[in-house]
C-alpha atoms as a PDB file:
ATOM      1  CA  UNK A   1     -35.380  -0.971 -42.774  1.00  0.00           C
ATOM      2  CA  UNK A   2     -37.518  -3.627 -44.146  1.00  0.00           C
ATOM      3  CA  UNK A   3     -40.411  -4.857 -41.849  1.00  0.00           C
ATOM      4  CA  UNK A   4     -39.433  -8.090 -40.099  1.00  0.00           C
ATOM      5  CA  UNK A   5     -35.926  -7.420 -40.071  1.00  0.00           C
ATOM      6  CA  UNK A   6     -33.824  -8.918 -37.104  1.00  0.00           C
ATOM      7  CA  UNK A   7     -30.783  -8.401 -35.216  1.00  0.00           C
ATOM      8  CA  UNK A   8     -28.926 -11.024 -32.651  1.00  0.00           C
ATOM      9  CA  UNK A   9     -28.764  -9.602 -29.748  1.00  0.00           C
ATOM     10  CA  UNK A  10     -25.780 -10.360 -27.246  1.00  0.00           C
ATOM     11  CA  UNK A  11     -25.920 -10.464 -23.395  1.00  0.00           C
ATOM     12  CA  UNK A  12     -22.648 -10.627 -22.070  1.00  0.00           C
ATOM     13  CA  UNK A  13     -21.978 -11.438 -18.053  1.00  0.00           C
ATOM     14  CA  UNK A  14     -20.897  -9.139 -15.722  1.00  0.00           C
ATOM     15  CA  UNK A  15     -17.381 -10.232 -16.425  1.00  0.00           C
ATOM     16  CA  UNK A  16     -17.225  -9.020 -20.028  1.00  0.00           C
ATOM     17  CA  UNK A  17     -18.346  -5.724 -18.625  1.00  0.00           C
ATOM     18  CA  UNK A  18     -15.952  -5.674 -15.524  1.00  0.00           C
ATOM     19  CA  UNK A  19     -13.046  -6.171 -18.356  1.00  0.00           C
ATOM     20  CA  UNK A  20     -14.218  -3.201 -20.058  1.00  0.00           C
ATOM     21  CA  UNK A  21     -13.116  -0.333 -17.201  1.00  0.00           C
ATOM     22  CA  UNK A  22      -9.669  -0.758 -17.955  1.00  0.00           C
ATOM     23  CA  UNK A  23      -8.902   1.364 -14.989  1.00  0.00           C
ATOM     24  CA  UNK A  24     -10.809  -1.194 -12.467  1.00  0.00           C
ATOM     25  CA  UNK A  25      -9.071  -3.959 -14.306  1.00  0.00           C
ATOM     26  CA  UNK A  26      -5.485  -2.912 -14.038  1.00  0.00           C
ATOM     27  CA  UNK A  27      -5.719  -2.375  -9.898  1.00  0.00           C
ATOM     28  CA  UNK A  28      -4.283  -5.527  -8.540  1.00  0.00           C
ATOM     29  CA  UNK A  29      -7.382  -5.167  -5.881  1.00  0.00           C
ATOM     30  CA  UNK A  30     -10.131  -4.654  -8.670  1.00  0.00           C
ATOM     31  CA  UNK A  31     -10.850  -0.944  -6.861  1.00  0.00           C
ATOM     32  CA  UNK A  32     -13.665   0.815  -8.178  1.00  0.00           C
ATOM     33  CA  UNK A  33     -11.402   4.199  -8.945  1.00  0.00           C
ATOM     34  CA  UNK A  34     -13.968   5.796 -11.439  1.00  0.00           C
ATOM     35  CA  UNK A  35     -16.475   5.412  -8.959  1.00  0.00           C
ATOM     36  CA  UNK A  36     -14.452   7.182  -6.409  1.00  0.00           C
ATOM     37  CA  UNK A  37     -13.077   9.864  -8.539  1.00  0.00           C
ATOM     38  CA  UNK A  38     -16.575  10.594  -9.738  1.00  0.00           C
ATOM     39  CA  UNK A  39     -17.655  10.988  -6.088  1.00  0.00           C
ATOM     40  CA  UNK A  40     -15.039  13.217  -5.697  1.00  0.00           C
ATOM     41  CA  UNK A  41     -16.248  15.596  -8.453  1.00  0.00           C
ATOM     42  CA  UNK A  42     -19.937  15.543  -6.608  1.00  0.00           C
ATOM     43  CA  UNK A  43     -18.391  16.542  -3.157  1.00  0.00           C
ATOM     44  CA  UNK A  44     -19.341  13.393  -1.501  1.00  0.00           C
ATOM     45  CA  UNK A  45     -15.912  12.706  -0.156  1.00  0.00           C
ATOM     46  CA  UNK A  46     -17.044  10.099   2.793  1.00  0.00           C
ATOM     47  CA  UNK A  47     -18.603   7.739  -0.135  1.00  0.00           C
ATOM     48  CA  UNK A  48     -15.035   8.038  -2.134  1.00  0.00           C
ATOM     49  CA  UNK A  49     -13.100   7.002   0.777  1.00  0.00           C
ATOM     50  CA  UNK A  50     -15.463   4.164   1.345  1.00  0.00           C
ATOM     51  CA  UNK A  51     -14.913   2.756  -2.044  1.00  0.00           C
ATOM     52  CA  UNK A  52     -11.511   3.332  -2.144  1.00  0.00           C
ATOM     53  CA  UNK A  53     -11.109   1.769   1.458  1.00  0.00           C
ATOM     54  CA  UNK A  54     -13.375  -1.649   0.124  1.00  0.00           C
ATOM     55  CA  UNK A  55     -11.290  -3.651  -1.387  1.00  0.00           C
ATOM     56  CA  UNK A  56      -7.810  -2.181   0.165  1.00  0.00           C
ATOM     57  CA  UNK A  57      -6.477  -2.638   3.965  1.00  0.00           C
ATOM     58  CA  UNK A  58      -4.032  -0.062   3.145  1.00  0.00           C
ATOM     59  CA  UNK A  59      -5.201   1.881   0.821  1.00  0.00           C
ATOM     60  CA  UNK A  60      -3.461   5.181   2.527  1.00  0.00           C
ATOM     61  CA  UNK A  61      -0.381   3.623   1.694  1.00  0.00           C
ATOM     62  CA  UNK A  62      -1.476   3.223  -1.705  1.00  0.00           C
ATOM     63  CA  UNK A  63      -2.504   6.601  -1.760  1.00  0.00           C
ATOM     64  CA  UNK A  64       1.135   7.974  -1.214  1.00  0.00           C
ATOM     65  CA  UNK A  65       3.352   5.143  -2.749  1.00  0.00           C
ATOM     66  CA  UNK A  66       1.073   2.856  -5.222  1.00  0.00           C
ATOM     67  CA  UNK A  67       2.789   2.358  -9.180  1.00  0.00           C
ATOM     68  CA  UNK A  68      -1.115   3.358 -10.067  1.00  0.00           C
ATOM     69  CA  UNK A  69      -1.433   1.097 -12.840  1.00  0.00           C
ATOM     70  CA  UNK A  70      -4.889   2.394 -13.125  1.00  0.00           C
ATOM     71  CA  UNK A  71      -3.114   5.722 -14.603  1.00  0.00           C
ATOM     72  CA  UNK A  72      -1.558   3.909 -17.190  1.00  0.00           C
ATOM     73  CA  UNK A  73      -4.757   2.005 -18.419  1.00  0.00           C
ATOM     74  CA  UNK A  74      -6.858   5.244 -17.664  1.00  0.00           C
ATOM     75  CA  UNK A  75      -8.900   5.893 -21.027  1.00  0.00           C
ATOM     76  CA  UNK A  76      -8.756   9.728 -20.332  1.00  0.00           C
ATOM     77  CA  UNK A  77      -5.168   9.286 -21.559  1.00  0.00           C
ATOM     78  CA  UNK A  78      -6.199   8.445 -24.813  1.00  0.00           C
ATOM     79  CA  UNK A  79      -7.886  11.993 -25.162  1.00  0.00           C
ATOM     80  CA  UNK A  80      -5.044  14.357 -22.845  1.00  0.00           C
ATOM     81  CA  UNK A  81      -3.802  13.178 -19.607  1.00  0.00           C
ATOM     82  CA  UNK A  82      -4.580  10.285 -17.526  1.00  0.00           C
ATOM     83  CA  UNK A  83      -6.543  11.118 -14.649  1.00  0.00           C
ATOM     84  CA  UNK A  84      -4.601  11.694 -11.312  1.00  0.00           C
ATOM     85  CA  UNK A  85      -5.966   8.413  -9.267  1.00  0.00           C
ATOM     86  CA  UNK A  86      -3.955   8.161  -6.964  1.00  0.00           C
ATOM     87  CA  UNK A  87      -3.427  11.412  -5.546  1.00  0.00           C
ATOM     88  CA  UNK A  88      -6.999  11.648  -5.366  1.00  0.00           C
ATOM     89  CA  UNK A  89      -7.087   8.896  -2.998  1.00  0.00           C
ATOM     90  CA  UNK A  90      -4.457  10.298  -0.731  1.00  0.00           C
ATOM     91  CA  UNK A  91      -7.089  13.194  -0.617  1.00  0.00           C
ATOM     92  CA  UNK A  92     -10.172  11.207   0.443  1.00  0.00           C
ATOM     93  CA  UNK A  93      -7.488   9.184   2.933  1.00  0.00           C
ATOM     94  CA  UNK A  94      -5.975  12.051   4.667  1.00  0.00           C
ATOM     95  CA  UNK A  95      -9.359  12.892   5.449  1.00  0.00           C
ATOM     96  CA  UNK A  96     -11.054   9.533   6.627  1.00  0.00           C
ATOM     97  CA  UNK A  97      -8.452   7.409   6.366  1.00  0.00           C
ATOM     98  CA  UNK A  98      -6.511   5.582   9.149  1.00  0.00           C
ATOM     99  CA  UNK A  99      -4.021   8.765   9.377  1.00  0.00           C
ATOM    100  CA  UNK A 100      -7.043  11.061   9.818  1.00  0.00           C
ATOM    101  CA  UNK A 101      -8.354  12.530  12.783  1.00  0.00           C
ATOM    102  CA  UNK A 102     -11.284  10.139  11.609  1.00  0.00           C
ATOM    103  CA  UNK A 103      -9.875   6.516  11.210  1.00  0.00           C
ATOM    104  CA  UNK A 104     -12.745   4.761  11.909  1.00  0.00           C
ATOM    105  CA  UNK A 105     -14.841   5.973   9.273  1.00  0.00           C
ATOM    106  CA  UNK A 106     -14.095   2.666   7.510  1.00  0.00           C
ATOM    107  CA  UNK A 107     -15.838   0.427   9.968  1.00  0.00           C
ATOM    108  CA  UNK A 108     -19.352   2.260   8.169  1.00  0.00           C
ATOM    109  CA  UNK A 109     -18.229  -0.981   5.799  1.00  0.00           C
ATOM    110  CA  UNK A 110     -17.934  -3.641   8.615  1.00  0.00           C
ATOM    111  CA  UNK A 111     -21.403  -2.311  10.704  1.00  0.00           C
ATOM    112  CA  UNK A 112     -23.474  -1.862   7.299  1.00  0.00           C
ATOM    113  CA  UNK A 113     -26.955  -3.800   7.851  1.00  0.00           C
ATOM    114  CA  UNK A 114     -27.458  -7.237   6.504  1.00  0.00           C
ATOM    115  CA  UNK A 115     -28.368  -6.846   3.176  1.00  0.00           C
ATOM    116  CA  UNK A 116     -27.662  -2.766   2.673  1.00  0.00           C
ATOM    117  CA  UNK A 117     -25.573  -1.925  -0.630  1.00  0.00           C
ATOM    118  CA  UNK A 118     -22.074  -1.785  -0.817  1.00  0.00           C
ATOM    119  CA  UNK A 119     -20.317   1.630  -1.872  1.00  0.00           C
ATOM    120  CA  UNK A 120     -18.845   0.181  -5.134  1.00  0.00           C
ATOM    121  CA  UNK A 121     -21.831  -2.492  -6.306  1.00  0.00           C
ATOM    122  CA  UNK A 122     -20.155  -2.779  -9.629  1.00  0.00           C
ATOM    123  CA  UNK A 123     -16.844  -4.385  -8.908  1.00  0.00           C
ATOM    124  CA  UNK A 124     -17.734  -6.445  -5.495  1.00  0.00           C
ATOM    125  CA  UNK A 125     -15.193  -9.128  -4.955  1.00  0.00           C
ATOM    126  CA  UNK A 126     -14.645 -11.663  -2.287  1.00  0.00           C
ATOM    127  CA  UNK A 127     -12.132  -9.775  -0.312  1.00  0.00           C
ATOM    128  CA  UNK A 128     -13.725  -6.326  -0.313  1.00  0.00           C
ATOM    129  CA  UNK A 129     -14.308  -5.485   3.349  1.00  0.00           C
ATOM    130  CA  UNK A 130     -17.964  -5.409   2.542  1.00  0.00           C
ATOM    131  CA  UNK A 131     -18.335  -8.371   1.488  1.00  0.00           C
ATOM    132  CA  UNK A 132     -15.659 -10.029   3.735  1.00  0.00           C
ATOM    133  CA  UNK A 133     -18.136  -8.576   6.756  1.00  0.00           C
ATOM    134  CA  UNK A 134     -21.464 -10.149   5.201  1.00  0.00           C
ATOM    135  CA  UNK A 135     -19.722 -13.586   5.757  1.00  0.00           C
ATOM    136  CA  UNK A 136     -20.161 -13.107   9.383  1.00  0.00           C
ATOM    137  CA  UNK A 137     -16.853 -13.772  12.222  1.00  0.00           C
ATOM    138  CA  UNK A 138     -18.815 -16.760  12.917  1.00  0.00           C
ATOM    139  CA  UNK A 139     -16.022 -18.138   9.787  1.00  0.00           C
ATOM    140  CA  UNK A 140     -13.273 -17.725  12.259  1.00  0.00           C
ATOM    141  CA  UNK A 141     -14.605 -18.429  15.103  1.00  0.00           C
ATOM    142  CA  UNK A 142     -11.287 -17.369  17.048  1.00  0.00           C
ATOM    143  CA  UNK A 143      -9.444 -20.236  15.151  1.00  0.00           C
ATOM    144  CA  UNK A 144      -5.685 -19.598  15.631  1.00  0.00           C
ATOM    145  CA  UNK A 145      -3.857 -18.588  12.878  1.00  0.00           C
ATOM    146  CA  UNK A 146       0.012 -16.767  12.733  1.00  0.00           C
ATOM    147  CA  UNK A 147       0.999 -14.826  10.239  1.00  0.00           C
ATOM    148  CA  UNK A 148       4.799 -14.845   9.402  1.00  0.00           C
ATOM    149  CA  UNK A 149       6.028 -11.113   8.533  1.00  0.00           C
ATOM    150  CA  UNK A 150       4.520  -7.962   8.874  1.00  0.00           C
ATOM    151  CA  UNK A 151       5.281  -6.244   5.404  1.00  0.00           C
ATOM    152  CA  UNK A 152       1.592  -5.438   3.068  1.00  0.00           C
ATOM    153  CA  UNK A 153       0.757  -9.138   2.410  1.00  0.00           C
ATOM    154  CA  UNK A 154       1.054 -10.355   6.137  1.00  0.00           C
ATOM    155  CA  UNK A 155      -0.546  -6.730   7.235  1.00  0.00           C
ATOM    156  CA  UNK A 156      -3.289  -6.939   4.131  1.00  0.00           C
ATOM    157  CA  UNK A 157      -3.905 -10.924   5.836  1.00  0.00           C
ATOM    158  CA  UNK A 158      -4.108 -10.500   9.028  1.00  0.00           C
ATOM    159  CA  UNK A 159      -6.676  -7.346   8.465  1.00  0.00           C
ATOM    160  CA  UNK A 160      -8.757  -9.873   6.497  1.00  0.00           C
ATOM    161  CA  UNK A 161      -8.163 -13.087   9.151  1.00  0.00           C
ATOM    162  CA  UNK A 162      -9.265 -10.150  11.737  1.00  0.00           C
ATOM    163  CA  UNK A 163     -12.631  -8.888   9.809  1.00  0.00           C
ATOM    164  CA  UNK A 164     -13.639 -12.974   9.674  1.00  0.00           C
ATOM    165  CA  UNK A 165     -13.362 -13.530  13.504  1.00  0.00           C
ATOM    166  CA  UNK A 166      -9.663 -15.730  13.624  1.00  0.00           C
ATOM    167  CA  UNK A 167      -7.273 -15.197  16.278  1.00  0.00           C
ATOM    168  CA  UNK A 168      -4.348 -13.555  14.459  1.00  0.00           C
ATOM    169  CA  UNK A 169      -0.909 -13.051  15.879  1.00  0.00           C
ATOM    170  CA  UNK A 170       1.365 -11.514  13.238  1.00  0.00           C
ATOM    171  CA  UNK A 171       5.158 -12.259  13.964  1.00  0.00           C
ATOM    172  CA  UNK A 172       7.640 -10.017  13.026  1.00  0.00           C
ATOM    173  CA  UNK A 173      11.644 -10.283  12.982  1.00  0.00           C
ATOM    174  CA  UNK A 174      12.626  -6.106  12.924  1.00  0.00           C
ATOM    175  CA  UNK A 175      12.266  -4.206  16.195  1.00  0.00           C
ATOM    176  CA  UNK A 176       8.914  -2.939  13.990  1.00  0.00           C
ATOM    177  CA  UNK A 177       6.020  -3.542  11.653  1.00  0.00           C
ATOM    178  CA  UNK A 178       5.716  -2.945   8.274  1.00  0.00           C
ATOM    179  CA  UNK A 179       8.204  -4.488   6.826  1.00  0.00           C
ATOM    180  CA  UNK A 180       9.677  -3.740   3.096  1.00  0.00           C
ATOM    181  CA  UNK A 181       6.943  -0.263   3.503  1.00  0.00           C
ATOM    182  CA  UNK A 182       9.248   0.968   6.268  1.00  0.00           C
ATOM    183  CA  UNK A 183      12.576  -0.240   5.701  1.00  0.00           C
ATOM    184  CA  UNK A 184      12.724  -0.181   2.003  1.00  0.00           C
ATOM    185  CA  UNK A 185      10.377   2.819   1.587  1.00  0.00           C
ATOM    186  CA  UNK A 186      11.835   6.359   2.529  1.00  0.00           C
ATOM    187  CA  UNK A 187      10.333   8.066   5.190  1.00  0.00           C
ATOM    188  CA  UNK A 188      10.030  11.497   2.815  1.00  0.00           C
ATOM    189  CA  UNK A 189       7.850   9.446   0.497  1.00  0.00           C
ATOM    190  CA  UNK A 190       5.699   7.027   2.986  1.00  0.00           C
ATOM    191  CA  UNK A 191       5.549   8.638   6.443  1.00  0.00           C
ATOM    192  CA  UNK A 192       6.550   6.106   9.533  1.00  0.00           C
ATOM    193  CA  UNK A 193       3.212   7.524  11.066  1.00  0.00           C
ATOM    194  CA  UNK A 194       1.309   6.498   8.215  1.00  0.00           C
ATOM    195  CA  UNK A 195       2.580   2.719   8.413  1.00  0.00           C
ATOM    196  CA  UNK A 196       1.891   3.076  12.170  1.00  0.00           C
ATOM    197  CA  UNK A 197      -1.719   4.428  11.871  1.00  0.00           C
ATOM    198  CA  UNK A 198      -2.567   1.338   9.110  1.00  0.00           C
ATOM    199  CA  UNK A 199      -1.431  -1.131  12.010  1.00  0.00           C
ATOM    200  CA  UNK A 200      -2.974   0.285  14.309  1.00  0.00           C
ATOM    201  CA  UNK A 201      -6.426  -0.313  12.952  1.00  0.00           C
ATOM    202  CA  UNK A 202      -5.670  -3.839  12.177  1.00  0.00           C
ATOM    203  CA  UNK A 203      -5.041  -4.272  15.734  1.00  0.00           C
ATOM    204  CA  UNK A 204      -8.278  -2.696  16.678  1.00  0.00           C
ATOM    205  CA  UNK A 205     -10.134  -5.449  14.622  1.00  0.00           C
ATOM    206  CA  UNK A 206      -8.205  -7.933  16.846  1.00  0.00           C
ATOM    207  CA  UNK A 207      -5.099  -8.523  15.509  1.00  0.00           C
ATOM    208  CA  UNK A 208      -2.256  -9.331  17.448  1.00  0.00           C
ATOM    209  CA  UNK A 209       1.715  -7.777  16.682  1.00  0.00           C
ATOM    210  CA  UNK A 210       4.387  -9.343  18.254  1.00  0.00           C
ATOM    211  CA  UNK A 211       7.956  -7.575  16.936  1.00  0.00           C
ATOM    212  CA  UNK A 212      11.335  -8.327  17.206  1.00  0.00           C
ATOM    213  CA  UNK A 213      10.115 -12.545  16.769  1.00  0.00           C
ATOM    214  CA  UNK A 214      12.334 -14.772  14.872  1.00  0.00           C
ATOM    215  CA  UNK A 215      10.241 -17.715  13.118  1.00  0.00           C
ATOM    216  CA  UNK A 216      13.540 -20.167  13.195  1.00  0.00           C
ATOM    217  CA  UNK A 217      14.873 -23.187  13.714  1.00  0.00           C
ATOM    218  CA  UNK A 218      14.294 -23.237  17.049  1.00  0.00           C
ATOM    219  CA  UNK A 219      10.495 -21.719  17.003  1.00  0.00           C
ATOM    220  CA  UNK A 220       8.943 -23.313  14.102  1.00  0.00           C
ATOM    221  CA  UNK A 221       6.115 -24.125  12.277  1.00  0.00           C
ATOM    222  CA  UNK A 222       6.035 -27.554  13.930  1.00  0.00           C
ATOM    223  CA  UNK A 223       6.322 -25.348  17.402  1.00  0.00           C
ATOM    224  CA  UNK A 224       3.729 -22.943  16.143  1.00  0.00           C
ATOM    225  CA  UNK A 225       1.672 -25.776  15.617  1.00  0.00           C
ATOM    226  CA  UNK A 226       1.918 -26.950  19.381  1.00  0.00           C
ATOM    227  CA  UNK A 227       1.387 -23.427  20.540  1.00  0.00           C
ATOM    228  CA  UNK A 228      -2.413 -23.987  18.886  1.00  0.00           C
ATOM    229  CA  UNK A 229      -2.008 -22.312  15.763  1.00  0.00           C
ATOM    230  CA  UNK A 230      -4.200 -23.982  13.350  1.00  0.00           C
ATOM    231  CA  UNK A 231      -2.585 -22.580  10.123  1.00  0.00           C
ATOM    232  CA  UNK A 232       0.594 -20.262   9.410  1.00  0.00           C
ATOM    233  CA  UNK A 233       0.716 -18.020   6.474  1.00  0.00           C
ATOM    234  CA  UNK A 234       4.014 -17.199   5.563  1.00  0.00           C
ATOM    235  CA  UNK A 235       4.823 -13.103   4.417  1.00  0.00           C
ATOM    236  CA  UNK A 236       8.577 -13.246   4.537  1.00  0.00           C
ATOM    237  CA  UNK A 237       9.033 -10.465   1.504  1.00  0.00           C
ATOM    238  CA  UNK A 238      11.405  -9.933  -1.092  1.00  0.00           C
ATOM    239  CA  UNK A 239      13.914  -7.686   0.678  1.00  0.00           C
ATOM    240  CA  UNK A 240      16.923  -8.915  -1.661  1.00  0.00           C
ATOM    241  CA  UNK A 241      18.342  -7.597  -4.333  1.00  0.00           C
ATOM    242  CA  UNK A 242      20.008  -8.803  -7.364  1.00  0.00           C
ATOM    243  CA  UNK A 243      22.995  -8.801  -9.196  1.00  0.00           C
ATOM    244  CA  UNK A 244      23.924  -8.008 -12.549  1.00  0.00           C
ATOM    245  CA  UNK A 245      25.414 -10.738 -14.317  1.00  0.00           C
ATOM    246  CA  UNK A 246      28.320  -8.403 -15.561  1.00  0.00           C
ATOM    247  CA  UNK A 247      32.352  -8.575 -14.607  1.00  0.00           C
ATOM    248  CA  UNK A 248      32.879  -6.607 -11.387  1.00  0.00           C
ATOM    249  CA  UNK A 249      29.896  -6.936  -9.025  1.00  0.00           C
ATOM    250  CA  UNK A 250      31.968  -8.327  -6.304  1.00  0.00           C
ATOM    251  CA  UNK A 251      34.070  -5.045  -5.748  1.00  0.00           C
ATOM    252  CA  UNK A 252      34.319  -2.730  -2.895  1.00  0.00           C
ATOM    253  CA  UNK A 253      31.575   0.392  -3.972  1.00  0.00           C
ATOM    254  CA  UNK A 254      29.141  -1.378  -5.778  1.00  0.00           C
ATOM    255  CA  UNK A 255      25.824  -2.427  -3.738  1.00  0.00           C
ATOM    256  CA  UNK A 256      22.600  -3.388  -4.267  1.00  0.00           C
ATOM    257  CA  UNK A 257      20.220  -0.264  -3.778  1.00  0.00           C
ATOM    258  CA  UNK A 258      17.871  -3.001  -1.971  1.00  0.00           C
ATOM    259  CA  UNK A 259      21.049  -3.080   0.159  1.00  0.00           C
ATOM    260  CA  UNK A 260      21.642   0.620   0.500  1.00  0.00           C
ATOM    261  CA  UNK A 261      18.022   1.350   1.359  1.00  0.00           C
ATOM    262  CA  UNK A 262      17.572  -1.344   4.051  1.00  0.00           C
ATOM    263  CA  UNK A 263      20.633  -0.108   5.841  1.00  0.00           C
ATOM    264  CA  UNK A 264      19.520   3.418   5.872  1.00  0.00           C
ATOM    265  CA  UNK A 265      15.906   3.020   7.012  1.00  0.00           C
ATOM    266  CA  UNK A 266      17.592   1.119   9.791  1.00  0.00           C
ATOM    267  CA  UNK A 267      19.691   4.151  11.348  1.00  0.00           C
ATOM    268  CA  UNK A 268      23.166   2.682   9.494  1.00  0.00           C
ATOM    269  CA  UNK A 269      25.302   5.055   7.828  1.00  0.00           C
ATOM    270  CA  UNK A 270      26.584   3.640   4.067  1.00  0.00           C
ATOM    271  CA  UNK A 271      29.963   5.498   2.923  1.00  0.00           C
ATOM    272  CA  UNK A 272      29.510   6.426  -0.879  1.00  0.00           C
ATOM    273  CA  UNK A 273      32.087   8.574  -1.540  1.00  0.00           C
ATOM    274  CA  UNK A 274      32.122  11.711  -4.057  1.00  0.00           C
ATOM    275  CA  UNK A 275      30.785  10.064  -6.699  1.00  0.00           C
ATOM    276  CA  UNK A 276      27.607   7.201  -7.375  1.00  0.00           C
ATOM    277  CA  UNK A 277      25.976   5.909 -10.272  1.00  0.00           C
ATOM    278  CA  UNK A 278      22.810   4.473 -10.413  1.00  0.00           C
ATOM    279  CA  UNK A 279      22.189   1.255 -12.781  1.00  0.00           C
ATOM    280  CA  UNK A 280      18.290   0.723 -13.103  1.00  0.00           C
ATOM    281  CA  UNK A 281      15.337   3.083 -14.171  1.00  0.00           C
ATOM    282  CA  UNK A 282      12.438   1.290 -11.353  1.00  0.00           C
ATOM    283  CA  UNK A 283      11.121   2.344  -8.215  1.00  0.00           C
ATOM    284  CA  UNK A 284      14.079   0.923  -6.217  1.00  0.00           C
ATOM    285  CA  UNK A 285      16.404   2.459  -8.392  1.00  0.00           C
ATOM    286  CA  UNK A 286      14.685   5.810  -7.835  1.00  0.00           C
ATOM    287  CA  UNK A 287      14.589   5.810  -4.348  1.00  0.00           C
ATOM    288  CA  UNK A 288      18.012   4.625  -3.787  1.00  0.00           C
ATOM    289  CA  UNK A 289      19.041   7.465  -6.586  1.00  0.00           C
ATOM    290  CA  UNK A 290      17.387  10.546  -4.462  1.00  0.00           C
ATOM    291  CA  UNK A 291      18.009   9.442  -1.031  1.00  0.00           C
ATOM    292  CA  UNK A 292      22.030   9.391  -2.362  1.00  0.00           C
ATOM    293  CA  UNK A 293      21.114  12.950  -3.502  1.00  0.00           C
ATOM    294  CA  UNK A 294      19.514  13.633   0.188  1.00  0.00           C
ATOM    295  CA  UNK A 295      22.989  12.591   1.392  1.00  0.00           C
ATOM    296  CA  UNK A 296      25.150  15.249  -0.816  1.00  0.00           C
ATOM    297  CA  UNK A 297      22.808  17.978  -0.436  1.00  0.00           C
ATOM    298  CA  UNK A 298      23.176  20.221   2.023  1.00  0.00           C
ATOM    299  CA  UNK A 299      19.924  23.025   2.712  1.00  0.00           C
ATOM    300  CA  UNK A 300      21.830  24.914   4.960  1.00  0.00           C
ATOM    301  CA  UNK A 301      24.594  25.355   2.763  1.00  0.00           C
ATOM    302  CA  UNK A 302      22.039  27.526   0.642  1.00  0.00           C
ATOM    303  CA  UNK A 303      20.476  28.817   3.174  1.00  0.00           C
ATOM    304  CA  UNK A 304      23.157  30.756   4.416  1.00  0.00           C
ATOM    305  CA  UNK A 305      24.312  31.844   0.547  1.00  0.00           C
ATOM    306  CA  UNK A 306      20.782  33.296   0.068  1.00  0.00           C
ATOM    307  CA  UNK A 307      20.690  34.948   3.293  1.00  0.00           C
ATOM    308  CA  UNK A 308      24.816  36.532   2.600  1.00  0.00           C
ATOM    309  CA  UNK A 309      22.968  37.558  -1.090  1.00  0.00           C
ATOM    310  CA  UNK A 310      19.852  39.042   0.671  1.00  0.00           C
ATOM    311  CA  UNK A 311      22.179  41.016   3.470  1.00  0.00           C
ATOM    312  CA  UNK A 312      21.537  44.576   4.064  1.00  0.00           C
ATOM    313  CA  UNK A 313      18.644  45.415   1.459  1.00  0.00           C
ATOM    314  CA  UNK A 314      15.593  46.752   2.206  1.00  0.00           C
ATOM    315  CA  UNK A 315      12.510  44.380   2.934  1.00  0.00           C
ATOM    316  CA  UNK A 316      10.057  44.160  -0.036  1.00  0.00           C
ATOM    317  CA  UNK A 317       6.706  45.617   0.609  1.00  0.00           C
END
């Protein structure tokens, strides 16, 4: 290289580097899961949980139920196998999370000193809980605000409207919380505990649950607003399903698996008779396809078989 030869150098903003952890980028919340999986590997399992719990009110319902996008855009794939994220972070949650026998481990984020370090410095965004505390409650200042609904947007609000100091009453139409998580979820893939534990530490930062409240015609937001609410922010979900656009849909036997799974998380009994078909290939389509399997299948049946097949030899040593 001659002397006196140049290059242009480049310096890019933190964005352009943010966009280049494809992992970070694909998780709708922007969670730092290298960082946490790396912590993992060094044994420093507190730390993991922290950065994992940062940006995510619920992350141990992620941890069980989450599509893990981050998988798909994991770079590891490109070599073998995606990394497991999200199983990972059901380990660090069952462990400090809010279904732990240590849920408050998370408030280490909400009683960090003034000016101390987050857990994930790289990816800080405005609603990670660290940064969410370093505004101060002064924001709120127990300003009334009701939150309409009680599935993960209404619970993942009202855990923010909590953290800033606003009075939050979260209103909620089924006998209980949670929403499209615990009536469109099975129970043998997202434990009803689980759901209850996540509420329950949004209602230790304040929050206020009142169940079995229809926001109608005749209690509005116009009769919200009279009641002092300052603002409303409305969670309804998306608990329909839709139709195909084919000849037929209309006939006795065919039902939306929204449909199906709604009436079964709710204790009501769908006749499907010998036979079902499942159209779809998505999560819904899924669950609705092995619960219908959890309905044919019978344990005890083969239970008994093995234990007729097993009769009257000798026990193995």
């Amino acid at each position: 290289m001659s002397e006196g030869t140049h290059f242009k150098a480049r310096f890019n903003d933190i964005t352009w580097y943010r966009t280049n952890v494809p992992c970070r980028e694909a998780c709708p919340v922007h969670t730092d899961s290298g960082r946490y999986v790396q912590l993992i590997a060094e044994g420093r399992l507190e730390e993991a949980f922290l950065v994992a719990r940062s940006p995510n009110p619920l992350a141990s319902v992620c941890g069980r139920i989450c599509s893990a996008p981050c998988e798909d855009a994991c770079r590891r794939g490109w070599v073998d196998e995606a990394v497991t994220i999200r199983p990972l972070k059901r380990f660090v949650t069952e462990r400090f999370g809010a279904e732990s026998a240590q849920p408050e481990v998370f408030k280490r984020l909400v009683e960090a000193e003034a000016g101390a370090a987050p857990p994930d410095p790289a990816c800080v965004r405005q609603w990670h809980l660290s940064q969410l505390h370093s505004e101060g409650t002064a924001k709120g200042s127990g300003k009334k605000v009701a939150v309409i609904g009680s599935g993960p947007a209404g619970l993942a609000c009202a855990h923010d409207l909590a953290v800033l100091g606003y009075a939050v009453t979260v209103f909620e139409a089924l006998p209980d919380t949670g929403g499209m998580l615990r009536y469109g979820i099975p129970e043998y893939r997202l434990p009803r505990g689980v759901i209850d534990r996540e509420v329950a530490v949004i209602e230790r930062l304040g929050a206020t649950f009142e169940t079995g409240t229809k926001i109608d015609e005749q209690r509005g937001l116009r009769e919200l607003r009279d009641e002092g609410f300052e603002a409303c922010f409305i969670s309804v979900g998306a608990s329909r399903g839709r139709d195909l656009q084919i000849p037929g849909v209309d006939k006795d036997g065919v039902i939306k698996a929204v449909d199906y799974l709604l009436n079964l998380n709710r204790g009501y009994r769908v006749n499907l008779g010998s036979r079902v078909i499942v159209i779809g290939g998505g999560s819904v389509a899924l669950d609705a396809a092995r619960t219908a399997v959890r309905e044919f299948y019978s344990p005890m049946e083969e239970i008994e078989m093995t234990a007729e097949a097993v009769h009257g030899q000798s026990a193995m040593d």
